[in-house]
C-alpha atoms as a PDB file:
ATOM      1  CA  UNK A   1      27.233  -9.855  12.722  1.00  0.00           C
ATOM      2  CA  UNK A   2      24.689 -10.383   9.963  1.00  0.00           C
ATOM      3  CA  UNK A   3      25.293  -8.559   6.064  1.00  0.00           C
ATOM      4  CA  UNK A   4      22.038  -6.948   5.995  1.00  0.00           C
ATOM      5  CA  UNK A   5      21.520  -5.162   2.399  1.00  0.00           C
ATOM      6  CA  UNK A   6      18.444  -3.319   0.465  1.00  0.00           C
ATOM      7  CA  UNK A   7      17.957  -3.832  -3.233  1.00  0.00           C
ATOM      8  CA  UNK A   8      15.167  -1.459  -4.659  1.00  0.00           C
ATOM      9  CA  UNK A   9      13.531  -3.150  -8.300  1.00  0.00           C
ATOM     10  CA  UNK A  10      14.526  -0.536 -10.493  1.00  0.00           C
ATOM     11  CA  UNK A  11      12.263   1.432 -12.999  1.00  0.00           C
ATOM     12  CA  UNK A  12      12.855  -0.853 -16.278  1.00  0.00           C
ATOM     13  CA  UNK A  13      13.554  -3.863 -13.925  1.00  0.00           C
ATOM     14  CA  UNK A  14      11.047  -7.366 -12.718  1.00  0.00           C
ATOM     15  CA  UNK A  15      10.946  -8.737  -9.740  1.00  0.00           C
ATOM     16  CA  UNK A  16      12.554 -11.562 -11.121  1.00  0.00           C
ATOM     17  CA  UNK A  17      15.640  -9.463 -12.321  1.00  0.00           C
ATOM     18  CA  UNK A  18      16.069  -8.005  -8.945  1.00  0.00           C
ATOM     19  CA  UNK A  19      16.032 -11.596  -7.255  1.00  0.00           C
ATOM     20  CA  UNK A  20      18.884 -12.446  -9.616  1.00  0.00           C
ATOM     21  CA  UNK A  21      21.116  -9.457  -8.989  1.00  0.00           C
ATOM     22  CA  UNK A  22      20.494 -10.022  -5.420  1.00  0.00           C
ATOM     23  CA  UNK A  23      21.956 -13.615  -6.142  1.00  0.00           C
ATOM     24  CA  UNK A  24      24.752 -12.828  -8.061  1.00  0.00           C
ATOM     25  CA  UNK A  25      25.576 -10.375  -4.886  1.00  0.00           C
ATOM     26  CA  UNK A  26      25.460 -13.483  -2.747  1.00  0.00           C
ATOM     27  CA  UNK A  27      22.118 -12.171  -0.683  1.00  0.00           C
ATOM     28  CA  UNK A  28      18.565 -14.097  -0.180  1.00  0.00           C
ATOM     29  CA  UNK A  29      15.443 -11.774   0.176  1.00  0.00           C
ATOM     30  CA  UNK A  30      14.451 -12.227   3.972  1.00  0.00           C
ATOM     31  CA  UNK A  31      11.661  -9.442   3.692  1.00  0.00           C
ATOM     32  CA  UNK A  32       9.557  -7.286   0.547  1.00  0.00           C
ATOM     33  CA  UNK A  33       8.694  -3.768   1.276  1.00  0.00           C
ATOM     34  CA  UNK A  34       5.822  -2.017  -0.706  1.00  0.00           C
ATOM     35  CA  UNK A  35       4.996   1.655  -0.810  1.00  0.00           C
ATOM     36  CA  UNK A  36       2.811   3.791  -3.024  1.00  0.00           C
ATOM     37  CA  UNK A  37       3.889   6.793  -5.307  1.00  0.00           C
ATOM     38  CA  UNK A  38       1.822   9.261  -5.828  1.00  0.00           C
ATOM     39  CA  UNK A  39       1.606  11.808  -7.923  1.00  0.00           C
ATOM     40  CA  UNK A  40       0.296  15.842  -6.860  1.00  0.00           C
ATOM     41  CA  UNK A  41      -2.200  17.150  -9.087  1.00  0.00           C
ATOM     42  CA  UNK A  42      -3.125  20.821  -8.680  1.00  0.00           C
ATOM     43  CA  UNK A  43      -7.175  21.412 -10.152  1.00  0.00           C
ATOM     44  CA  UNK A  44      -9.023  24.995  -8.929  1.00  0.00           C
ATOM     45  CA  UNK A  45      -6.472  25.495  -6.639  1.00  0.00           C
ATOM     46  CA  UNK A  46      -6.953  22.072  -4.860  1.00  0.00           C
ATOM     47  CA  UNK A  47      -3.915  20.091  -4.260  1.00  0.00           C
ATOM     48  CA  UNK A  48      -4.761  15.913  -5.143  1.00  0.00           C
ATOM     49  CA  UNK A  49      -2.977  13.346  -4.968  1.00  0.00           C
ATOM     50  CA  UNK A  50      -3.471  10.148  -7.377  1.00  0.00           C
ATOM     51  CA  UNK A  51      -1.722   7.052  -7.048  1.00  0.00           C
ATOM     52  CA  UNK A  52       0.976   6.538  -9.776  1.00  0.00           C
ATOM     53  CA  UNK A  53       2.967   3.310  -9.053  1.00  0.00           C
ATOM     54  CA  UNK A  54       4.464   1.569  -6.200  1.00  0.00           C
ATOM     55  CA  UNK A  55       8.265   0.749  -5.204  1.00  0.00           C
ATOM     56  CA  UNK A  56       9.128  -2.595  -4.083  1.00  0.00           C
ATOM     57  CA  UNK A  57      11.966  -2.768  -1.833  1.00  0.00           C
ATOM     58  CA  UNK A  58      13.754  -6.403  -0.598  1.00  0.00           C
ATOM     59  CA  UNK A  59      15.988  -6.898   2.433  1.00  0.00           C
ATOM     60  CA  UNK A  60      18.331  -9.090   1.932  1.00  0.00           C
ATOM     61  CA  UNK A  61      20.654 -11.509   3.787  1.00  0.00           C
ATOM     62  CA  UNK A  62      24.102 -12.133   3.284  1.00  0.00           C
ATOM     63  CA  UNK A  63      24.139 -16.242   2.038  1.00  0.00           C
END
């Protein structure tokens, strides 16, 4: 049976930060994950909703 393992790159956190803790936890990246946040804005009593970031999300594999 395979470690499987999902590290999320935090708020104040690169890509390249996340690869190394991912490392140091003795997992590869096997698979990257984007999604979009967005934010609800409320104008004349219409509900919109504007893109405010994304989250980036890596599988990893136990090494």
């Amino acid at each position: 049976m395979t470690a499987k393992k999902k590290f999320e790159v935090q708020e104040n956190e690169t890509i390249d930060m996340c690869l190394d803790r991912m490392k140091q936890e003795g997992y590869m990246p096997v698979r990257r994950t984007e999604k979009p946040v967005f934010k609800e804005i409320v104008k004349n009593g219409e509900t919109i909703y504007e893109p405010e970031g994304r989250k980036i999300v890596f599988d990893g594999l136990k090494i």
